[in-house]
Protein backbone atom coordinates (compact mmCIF):
# COMPACT_ATOMS: atom_id res chain seq x y z
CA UNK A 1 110.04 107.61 88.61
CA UNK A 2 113.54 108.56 89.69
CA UNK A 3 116.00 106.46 90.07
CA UNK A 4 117.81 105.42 93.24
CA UNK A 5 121.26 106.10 93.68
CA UNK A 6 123.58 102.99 93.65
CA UNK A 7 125.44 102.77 96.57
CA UNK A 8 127.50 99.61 98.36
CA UNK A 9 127.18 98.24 101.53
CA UNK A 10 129.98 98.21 104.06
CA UNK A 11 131.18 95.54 105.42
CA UNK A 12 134.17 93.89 107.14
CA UNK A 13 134.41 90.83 105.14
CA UNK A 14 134.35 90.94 100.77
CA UNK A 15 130.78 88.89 101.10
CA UNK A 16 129.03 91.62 103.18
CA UNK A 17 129.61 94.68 100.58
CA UNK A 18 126.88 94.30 97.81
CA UNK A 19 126.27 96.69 95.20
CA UNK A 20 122.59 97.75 95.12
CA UNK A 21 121.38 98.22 91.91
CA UNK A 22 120.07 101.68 90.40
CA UNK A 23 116.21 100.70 91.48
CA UNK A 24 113.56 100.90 89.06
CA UNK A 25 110.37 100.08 89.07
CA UNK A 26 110.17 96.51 88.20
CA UNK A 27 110.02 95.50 84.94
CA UNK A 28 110.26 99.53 83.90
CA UNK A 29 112.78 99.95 80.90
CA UNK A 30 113.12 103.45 80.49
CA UNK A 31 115.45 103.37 77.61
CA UNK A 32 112.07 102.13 75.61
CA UNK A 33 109.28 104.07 77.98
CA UNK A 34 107.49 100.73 78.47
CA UNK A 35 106.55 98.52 81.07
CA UNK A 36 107.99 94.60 80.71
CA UNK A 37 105.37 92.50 82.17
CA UNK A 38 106.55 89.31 81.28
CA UNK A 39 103.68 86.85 83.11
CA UNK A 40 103.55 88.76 86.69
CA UNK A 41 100.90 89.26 88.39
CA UNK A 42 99.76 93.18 88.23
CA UNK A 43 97.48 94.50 90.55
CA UNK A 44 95.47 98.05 89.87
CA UNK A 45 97.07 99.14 93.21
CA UNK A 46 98.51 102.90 92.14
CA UNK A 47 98.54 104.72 89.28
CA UNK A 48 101.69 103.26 87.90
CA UNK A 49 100.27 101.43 84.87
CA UNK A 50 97.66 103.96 84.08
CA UNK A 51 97.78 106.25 80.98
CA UNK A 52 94.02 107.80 80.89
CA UNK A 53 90.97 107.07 82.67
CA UNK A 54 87.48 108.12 81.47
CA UNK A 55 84.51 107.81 83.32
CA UNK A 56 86.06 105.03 86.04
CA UNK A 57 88.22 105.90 89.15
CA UNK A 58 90.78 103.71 90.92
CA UNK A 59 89.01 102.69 94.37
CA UNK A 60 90.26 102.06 97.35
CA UNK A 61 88.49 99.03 98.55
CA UNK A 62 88.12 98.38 102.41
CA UNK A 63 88.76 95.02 104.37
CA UNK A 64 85.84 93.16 106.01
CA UNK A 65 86.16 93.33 109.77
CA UNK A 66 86.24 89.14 111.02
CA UNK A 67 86.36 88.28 114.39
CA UNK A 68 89.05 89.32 117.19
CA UNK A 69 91.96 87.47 117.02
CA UNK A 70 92.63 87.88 120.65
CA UNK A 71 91.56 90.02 123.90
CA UNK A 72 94.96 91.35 125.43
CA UNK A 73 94.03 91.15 128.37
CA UNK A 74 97.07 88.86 130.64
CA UNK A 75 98.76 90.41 133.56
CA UNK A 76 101.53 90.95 131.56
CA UNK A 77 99.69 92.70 128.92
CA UNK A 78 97.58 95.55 129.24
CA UNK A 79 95.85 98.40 127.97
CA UNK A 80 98.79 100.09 125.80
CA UNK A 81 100.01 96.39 124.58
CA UNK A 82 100.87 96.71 121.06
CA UNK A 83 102.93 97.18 117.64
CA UNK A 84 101.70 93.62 116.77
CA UNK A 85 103.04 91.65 113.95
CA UNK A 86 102.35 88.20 112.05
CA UNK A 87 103.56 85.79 109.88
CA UNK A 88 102.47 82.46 108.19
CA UNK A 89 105.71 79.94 108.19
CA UNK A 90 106.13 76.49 107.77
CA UNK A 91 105.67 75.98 111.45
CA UNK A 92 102.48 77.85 112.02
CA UNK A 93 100.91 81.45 112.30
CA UNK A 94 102.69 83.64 114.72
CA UNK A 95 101.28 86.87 116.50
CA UNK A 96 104.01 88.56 118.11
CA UNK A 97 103.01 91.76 120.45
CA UNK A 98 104.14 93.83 123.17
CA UNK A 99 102.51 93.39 126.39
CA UNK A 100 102.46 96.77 128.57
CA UNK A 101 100.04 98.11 130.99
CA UNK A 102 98.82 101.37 131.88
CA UNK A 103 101.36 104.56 131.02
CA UNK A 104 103.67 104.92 133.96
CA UNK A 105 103.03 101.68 135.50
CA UNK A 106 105.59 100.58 137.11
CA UNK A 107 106.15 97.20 135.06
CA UNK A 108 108.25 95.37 132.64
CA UNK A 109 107.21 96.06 128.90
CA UNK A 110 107.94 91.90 127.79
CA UNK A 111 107.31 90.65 124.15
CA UNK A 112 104.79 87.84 123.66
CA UNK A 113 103.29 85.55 121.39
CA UNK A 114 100.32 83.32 120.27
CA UNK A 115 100.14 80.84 117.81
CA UNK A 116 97.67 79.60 115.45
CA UNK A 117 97.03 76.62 112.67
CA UNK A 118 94.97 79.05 110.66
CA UNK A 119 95.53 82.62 111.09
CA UNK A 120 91.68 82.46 112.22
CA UNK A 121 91.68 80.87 115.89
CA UNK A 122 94.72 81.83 118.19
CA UNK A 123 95.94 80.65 121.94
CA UNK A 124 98.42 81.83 124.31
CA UNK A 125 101.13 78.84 124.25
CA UNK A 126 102.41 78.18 127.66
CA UNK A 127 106.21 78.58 127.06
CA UNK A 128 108.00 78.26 130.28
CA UNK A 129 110.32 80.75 129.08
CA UNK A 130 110.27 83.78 131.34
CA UNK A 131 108.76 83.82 135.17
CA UNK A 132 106.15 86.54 135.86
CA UNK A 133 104.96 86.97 139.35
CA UNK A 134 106.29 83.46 140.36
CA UNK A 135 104.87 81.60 137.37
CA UNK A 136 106.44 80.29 133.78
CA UNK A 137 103.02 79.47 132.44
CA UNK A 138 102.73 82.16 130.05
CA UNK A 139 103.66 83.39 126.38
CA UNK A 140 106.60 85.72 127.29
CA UNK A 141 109.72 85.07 124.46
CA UNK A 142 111.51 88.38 125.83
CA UNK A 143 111.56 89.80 128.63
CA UNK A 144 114.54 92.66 130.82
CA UNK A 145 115.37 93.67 126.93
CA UNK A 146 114.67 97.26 125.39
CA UNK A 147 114.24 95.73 122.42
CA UNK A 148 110.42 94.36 124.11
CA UNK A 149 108.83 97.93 123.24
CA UNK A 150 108.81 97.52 119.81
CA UNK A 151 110.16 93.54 118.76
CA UNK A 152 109.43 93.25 115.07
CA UNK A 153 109.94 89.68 113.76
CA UNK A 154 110.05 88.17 110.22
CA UNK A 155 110.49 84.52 108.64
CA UNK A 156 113.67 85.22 106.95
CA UNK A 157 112.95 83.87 102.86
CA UNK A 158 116.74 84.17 102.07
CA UNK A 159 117.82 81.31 100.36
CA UNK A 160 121.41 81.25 102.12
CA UNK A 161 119.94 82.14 105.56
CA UNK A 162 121.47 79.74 108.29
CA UNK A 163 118.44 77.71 109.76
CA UNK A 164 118.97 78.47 112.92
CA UNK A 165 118.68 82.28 111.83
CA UNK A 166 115.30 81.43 109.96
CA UNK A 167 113.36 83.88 112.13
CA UNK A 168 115.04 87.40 112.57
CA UNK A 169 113.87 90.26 114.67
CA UNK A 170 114.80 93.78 114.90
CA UNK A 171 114.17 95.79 117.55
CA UNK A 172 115.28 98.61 120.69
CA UNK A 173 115.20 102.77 121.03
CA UNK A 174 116.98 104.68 123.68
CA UNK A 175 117.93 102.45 125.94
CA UNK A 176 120.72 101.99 128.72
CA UNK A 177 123.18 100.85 125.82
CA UNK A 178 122.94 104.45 125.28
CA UNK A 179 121.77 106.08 122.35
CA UNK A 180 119.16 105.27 119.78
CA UNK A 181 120.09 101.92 118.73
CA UNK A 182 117.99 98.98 117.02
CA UNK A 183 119.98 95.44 117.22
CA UNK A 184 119.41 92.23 115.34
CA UNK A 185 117.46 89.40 117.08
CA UNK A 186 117.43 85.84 116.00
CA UNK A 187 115.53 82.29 116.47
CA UNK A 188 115.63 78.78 114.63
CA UNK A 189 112.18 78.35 116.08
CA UNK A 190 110.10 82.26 116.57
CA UNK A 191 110.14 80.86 120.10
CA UNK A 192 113.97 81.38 121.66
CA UNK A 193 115.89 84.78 120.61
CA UNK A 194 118.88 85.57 121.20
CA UNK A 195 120.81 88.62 120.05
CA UNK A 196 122.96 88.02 116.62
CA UNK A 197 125.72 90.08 117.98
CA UNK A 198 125.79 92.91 121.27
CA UNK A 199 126.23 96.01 118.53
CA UNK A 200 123.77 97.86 117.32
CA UNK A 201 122.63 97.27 113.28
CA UNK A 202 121.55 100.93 112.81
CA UNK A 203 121.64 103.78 115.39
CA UNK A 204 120.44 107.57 115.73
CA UNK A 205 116.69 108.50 114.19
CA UNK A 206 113.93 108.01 116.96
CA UNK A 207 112.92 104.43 116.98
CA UNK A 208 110.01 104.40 119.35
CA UNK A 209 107.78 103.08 116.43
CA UNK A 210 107.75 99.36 115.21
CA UNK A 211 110.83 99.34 112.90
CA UNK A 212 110.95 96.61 110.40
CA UNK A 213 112.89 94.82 108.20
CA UNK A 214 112.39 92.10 105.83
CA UNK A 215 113.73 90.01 103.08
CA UNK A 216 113.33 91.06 99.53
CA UNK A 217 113.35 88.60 96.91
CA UNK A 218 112.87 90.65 93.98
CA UNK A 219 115.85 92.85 94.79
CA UNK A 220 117.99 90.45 96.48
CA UNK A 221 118.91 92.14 99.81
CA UNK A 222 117.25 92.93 103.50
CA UNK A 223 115.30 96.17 103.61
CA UNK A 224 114.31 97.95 106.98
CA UNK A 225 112.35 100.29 107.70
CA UNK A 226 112.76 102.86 110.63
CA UNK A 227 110.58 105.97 112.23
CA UNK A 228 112.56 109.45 111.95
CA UNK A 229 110.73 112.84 111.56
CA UNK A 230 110.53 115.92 109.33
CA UNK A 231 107.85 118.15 110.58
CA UNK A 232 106.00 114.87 110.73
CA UNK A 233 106.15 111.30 111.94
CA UNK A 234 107.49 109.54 108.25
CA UNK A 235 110.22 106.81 108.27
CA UNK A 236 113.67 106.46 106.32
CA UNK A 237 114.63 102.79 104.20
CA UNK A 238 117.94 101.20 104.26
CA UNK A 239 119.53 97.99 102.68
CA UNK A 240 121.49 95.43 103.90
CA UNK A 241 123.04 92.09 102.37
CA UNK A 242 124.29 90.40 105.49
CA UNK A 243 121.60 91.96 108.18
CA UNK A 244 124.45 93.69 110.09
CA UNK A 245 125.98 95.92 107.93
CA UNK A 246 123.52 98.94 106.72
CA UNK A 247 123.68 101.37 103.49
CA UNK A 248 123.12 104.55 105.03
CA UNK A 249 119.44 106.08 105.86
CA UNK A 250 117.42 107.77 102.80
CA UNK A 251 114.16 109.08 103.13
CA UNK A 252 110.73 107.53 101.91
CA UNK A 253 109.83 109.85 99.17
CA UNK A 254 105.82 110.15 99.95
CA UNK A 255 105.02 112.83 96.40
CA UNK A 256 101.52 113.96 98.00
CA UNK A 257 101.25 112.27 101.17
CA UNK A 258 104.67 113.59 102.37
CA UNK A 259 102.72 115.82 105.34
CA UNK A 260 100.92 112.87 106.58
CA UNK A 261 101.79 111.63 110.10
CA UNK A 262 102.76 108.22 109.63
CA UNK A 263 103.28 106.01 113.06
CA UNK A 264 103.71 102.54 111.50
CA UNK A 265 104.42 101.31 108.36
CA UNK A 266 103.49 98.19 108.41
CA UNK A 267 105.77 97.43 104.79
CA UNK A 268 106.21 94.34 103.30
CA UNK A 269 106.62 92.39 99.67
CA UNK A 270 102.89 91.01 98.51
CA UNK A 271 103.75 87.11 99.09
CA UNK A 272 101.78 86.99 95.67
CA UNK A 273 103.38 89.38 93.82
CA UNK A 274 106.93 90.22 95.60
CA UNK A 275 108.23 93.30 93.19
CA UNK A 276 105.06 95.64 95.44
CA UNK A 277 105.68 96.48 98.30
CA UNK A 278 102.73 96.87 100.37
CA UNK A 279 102.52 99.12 103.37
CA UNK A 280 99.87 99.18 105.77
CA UNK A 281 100.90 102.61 108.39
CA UNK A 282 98.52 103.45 110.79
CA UNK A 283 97.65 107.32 109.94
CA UNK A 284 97.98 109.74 113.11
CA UNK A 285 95.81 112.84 113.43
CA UNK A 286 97.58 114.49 116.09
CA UNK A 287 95.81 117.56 116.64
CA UNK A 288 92.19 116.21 116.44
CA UNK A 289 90.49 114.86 119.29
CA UNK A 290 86.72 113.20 119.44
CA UNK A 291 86.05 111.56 122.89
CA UNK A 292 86.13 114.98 125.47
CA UNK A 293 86.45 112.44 128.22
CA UNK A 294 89.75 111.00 126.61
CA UNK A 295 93.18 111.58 128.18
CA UNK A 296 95.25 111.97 124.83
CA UNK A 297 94.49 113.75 121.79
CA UNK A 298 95.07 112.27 117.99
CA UNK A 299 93.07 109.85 116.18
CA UNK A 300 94.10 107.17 113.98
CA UNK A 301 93.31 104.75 111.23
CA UNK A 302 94.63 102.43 109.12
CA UNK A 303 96.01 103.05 105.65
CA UNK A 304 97.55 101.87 102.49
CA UNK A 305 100.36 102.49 100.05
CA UNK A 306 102.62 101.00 97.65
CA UNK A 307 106.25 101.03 96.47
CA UNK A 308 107.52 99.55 93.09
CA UNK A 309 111.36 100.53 93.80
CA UNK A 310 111.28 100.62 97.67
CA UNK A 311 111.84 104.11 97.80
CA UNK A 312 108.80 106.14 95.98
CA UNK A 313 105.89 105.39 96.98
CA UNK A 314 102.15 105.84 96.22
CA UNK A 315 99.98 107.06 99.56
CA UNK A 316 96.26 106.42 98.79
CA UNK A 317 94.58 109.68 100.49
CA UNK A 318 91.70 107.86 101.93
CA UNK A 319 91.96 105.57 104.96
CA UNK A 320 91.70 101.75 103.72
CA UNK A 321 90.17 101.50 107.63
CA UNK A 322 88.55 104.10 109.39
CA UNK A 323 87.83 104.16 113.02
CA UNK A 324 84.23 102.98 112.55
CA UNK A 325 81.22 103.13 114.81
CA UNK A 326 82.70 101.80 117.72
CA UNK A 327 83.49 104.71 120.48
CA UNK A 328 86.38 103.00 122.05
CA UNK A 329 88.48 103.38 118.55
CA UNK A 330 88.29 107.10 117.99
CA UNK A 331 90.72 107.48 121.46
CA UNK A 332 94.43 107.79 120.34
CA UNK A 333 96.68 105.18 118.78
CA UNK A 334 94.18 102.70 117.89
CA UNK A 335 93.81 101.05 114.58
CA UNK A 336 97.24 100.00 114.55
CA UNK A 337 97.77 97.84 111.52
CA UNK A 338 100.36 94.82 112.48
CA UNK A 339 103.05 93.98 110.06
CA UNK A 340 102.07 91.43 108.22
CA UNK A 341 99.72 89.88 105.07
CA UNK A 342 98.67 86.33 105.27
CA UNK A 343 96.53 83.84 103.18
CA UNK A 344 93.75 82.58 105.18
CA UNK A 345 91.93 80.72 102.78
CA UNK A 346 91.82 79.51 99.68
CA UNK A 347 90.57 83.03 98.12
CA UNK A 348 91.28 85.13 101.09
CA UNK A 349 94.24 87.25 102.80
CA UNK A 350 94.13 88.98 106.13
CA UNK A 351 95.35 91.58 108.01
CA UNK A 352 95.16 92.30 111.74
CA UNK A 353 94.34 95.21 113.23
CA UNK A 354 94.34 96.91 117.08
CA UNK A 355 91.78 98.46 118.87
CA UNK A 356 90.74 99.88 122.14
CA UNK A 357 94.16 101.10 122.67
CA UNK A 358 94.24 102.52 126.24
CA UNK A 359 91.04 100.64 127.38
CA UNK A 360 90.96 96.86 129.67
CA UNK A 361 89.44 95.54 126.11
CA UNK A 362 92.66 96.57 124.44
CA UNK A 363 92.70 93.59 121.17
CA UNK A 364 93.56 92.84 117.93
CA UNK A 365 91.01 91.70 115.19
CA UNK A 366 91.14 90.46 112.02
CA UNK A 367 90.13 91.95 108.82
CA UNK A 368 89.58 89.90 105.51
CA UNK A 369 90.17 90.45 101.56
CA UNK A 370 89.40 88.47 98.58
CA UNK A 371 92.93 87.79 96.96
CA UNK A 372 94.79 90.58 95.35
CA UNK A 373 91.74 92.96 95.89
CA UNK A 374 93.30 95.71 98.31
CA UNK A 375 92.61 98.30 95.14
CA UNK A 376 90.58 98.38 91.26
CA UNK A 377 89.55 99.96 88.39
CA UNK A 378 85.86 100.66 89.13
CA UNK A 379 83.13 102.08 86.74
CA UNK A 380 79.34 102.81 87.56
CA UNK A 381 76.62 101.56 85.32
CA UNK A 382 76.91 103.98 82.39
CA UNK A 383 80.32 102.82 81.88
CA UNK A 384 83.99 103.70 81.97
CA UNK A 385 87.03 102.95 80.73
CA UNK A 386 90.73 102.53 81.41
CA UNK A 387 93.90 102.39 78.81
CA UNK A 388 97.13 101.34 79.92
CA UNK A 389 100.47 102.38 79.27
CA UNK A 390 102.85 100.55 76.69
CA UNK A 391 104.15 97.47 77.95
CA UNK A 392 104.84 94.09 76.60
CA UNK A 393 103.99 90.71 77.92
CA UNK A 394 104.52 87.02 77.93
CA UNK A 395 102.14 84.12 76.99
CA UNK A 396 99.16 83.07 75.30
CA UNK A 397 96.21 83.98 77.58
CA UNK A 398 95.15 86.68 79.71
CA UNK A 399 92.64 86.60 82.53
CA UNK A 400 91.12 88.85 84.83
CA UNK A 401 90.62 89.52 88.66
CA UNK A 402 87.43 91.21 88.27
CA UNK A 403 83.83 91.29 89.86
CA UNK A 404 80.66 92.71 87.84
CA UNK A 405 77.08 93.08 88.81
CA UNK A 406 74.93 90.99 87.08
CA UNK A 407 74.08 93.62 84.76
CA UNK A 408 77.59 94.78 84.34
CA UNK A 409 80.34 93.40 82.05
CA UNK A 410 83.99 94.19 81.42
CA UNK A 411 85.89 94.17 77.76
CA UNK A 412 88.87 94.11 76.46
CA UNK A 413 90.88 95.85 73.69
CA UNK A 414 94.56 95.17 72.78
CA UNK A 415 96.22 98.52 70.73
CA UNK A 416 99.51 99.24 69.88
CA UNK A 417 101.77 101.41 71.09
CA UNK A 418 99.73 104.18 69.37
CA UNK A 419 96.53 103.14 70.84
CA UNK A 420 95.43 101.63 67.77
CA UNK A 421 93.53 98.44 68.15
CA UNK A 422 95.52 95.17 67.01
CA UNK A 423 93.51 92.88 64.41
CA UNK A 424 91.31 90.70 66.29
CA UNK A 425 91.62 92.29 69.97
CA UNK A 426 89.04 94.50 68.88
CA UNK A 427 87.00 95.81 71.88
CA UNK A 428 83.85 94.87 69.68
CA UNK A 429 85.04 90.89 69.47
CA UNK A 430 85.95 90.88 73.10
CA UNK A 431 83.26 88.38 74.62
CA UNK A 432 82.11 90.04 77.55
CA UNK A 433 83.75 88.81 80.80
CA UNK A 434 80.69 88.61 83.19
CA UNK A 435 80.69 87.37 86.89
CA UNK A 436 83.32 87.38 89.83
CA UNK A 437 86.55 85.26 90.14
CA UNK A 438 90.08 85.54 90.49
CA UNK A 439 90.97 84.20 87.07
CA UNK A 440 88.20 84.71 84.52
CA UNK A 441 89.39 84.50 81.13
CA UNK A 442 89.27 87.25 77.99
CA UNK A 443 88.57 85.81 74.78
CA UNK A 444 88.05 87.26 71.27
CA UNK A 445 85.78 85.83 68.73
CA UNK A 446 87.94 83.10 66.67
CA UNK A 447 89.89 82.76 69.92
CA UNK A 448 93.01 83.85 68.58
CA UNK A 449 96.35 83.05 70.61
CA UNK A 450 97.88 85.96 71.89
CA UNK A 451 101.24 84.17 71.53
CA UNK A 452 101.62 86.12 68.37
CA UNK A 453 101.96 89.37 70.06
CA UNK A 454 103.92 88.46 72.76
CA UNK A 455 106.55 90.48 73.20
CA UNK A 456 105.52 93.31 71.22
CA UNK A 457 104.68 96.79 72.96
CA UNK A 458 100.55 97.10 73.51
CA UNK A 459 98.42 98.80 75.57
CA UNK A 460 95.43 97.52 77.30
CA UNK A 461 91.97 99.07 77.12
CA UNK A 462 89.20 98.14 79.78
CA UNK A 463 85.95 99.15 79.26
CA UNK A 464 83.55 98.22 82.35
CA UNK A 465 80.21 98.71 83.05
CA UNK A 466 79.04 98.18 86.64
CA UNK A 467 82.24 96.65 87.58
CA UNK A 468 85.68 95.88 89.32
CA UNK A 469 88.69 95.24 87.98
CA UNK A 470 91.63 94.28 90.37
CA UNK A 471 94.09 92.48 88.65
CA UNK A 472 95.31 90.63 86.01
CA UNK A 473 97.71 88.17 84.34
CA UNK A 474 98.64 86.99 80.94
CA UNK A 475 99.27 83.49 80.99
C-alpha cells in the first residue's frame, strides 16, 4: 500500500507538535516484502494477507439480530432521533443519541443517554441535568448546543489523558458560531460536558454526519474522522496529539468503493486487535426508493470495512446488514450503525444498529458476533484452499479461530518463502483441526515446536473442507 506522507502537527506549545510517522500497514516491512506478525492477533478481514486463493472465497459474515436495545420513543426524542454511539468503560455501557422529533418541528435537538451493566438491558437514567417541559427527570446531558445534532463521544485510552478529560466528545456543523465548525467536548464522568475550550478543533467540510474521533494506541495519536463530499457522501481523516491542534484534512482513499455514498463511518480500533481499524458506515442509496408511500427517497444499510494504516482502506462490496424483511427499514436513513464495538459476553461482541428512522417506533437494536468473526476464509465441501503471503512470526504454537461442519476439517501447511513446505509442517502431518472455537490448536505429527522457525519468513497454507476460518494466532 502507499505510504502516508509524514507531516507534524501544529501547535502553540513544543508538546502539541508530533511528528506522525510515514504509516504502514502494521507490522509491513517493505524493505523485505513481508509481513512481521510477531504474536498479534490476525483476522481474515481484507485481502491484505492473502497471496492466492483456490477454490475458497473470503465471506462476509452477517451479525445476528438480538433484541432492541431501546424504543426512542421520550418527548424529547422522536422519530428522526439518531447518530447513536456506545462504549464499554470502567463505569458502565453508555448509549449516547440524539433525540429529535419530526423534520421541521419546532423543538430543541438535545443529546441523551442510557446506561447499562451489560450492553444487553438498558434504562433511561434520570439525570436532573436539563429541564424539559417543566421537568429534570430525564436523560438529557446537552441540551441549547449545536453540537446536540451529531455528539459523538469516546472513553479516551490515552495513557496521559487528565481524568477529568477521560470521556471526550466531538461534535457541531453550521451553527450560529458561524461556519462549519466541530469543537471538543469533555467529561470526567460521560454524564457532565463541558466544552474543552470556545474554538473550534477543525472547521470547513460539511459536518452534518456523526464525526468521530478516537484514541489510537497502535499509532500513538487521536484520529477523527469527518463527512466532506466528492461527487459522493465519503469522509476525510486527520491526526491530532493534543485533541486541539489538527494535521490538516486528507481524504479516505476507498480503491473500489470510492463511488459509494457513505453517511457514517462508524470507525474505530478492534479493542482486540488495535492496529485494524474497523468501520461500520451506514451505505446510502440515494436515488432508489422502495416504499411509494414514503416521503424521502434513498435506502440504506449497514456495512463494513477495514484500514491497516488509517488511510487506505478495504470496502467489502456487500452489505454486512441489509434492510431485511421488515417494511419500516427500507424508508430512508435507517440502519444506521452506531459507533462503537463492545464485548458482551464471554465469546461475543456487539454492535447496535437503528431502525424505523422516521416512524413513532424509531429504535436501536442490537446485533451479535462470535469474537473476531466479522469476516473468513470459507470453502464448500469439495474443498479449498488459501496461501498466505511471506511473513514471520513469534512463538511456539499456533491456533485457529475456525468453525467446520462435522464433516469438514481444516489443515495446515507451513512453506517457505518459496512456497515450499518446511520439514514437518507438511500439510499431510497436519492433524486435522475439526470443530468450532476461538482457539483450537494445529499440531503436526511428532508435535514439533514451532519455536525453531520463529522468526524466519513462511507462508501459511489452509486447506478447508466445509469450513470457516476467521482468525488466528501463533502463540
Amino acid at each position: 500500500m502507499p505510504l502516508v506522507e509524514s507531516f507534524l502537527f501544529a501547535g502553540l506549545a513544543s508538546a502539541a507538535w508530533v511528528a506522525a510517522p510515514t504509516w504502514l500497514p502494521v507490522g509491513w516491512n517493505a524493505e523485505k516484502g513481508l509481513v512481521e506478525l510477531g504474536s498479534r492477533l490476525e483476522l481474515f478481514v481484507d485481502d491484505f494477507l492473502i497471496a492466492e486463493l483456490d477454490g475458497a472465497e473470503l465471506r462476509l459474515n452477517a451479525p445476528r439480530a438480538e433484541e432492541i436495545a431501546i424504543v426512542l420513543n421520550m418527548p424529547w426524542e422522536g422519530e428522526t432521533s439518531a447518530y447513536p454511539s456506545v462504549l464499554h468503560t470502567p463505569d458502565g455501557y453508555f448509549l449516547y443519541y440524539r433525540g429529535s422529533g419530526r423534520e421541521g418541528e419546532p423543538r430543541p435537538e438535545v443529546t441523551c443517554v442510557a446506561t447499562s451493566p451489560d450492553g444487553i438491558h438498558w434504562t433511561r437514567p434520570q439525570l436532573g441535568i436539563y429541564e424539559w417541559e417543566g421537568d429534570k427527570a430525564n436523560n438529557i446531558i446537552l441540551m441549547g448546543d449545536p453540537a446536540c445534532h451529531n455528539f459523538a463521544p469516546f472513553y479516551d485510552r490515552n495513557p496521559n489523558c487528565p481524568p477529568d478529560q477521560r470521556y471526550k466528545a466531538v461534535g457541531g456543523l453550521t451553527s450560529a458560531w458561524g461556519g462549519r465548525d466541530l469543537r471538543a467536548y469533555v467529561s470526567a464522568d460521560g454524564l457532565h460536558w463541558r466544552l474543552m475550550r470556545d474554538e473550534p478543533i477543525i472547521s470547513g467540510p460539511p459536518l452534518d454526519s456523526l464525526n468521530l474521533a478516537f484514541w489510537d494506541e497502535v499509532r500513538g495519536c487521536y484520529i477523527a474522522s469527518v463527512r466532506n463530499f466528492t461527487h459522493v457522501r465519503t469522509f476525510q481523516l486527520t491526526w491530532s496529539g493534543d485533541f486541539i491542534n489538527w494535521a490538516p484534512l486528507v481524504w479516505a482513499d476507498l480503491g473500489e468503493g470510492r463511488n459509494t455514498q457513505l453517511y457514517t463511518t462508524a470507525l474505530e480500533p478492534y479493542f482486540r486487535a488495535p492496529h485494524l481499524l474497523l468501520g461500520f458506515p451506514k451505505r446510502f442509496f440515494e436515488d432508489r426508493k422502495v416504499l411509494p408511500d414514503h416521503p424521502y427517497p434513498g435506502v440504506s444499510d449497514a456495512g463494513f470495512m477495514v484500514s491497516r494504516d488509517a488511510l487506505h482502506f478495504y470496502l467489502w462490496p456487500e452489505a454486512f446488514v441489509r434492510p431485511g424483511l421488515d417494511r419500516e427499514d427500507w424508508g430512508d436513513r435507517s440502519r444506521m450503525p452506531a459507533h462503537g464495538i463492545v464485548q458482551t459476553g464471554d465469546g461475543e461482541i456487539s454492535i447496535y444498529i437503528t431502525e424505523h428512522y422516521r416512524s413513532p417506533s424509531n429504535r436501536i437494536r442490537r446485533f451479535s458476533l462470535p469474537l473476531d468473526r466479522f469476516a473468513s476464509i470459507h470453502a464448500r465441501a469439495k474443498g479449498g484452499q488459501v496461501i498466505t503471503k511471506p511473513f514471520t512470526f513469534e512463538g511456539s504454537g499456533l491456533v485457529l479461530n475456525c468453525s467446520t461442519s462435522a464433516g469438514g476439517m481444516v489443515k495446515v501447511e507451513l512453506q517457505d518463502s518459496e512456497g515450499k513446505a518446511l520439514r514437518g509442517f507438511e500439510l499431510d502431518r497436519c492433524r486435522p483441526v475439526i470443530g468450532d472455537g476461538f482457539e483450537l490448536p494445529v499440531v503436526w505429527q511428532d508435535s514439533p515446536s514451532l519455536a525453531g522457525i520463529a522468526g524466519r519468513p513462511v507462508r501459511m497454507r489452509l486447506v478447508l473442507w466445509d469450513a470457516d476460518v476467521y482468525a488466528f494466532m501463533f502463540t
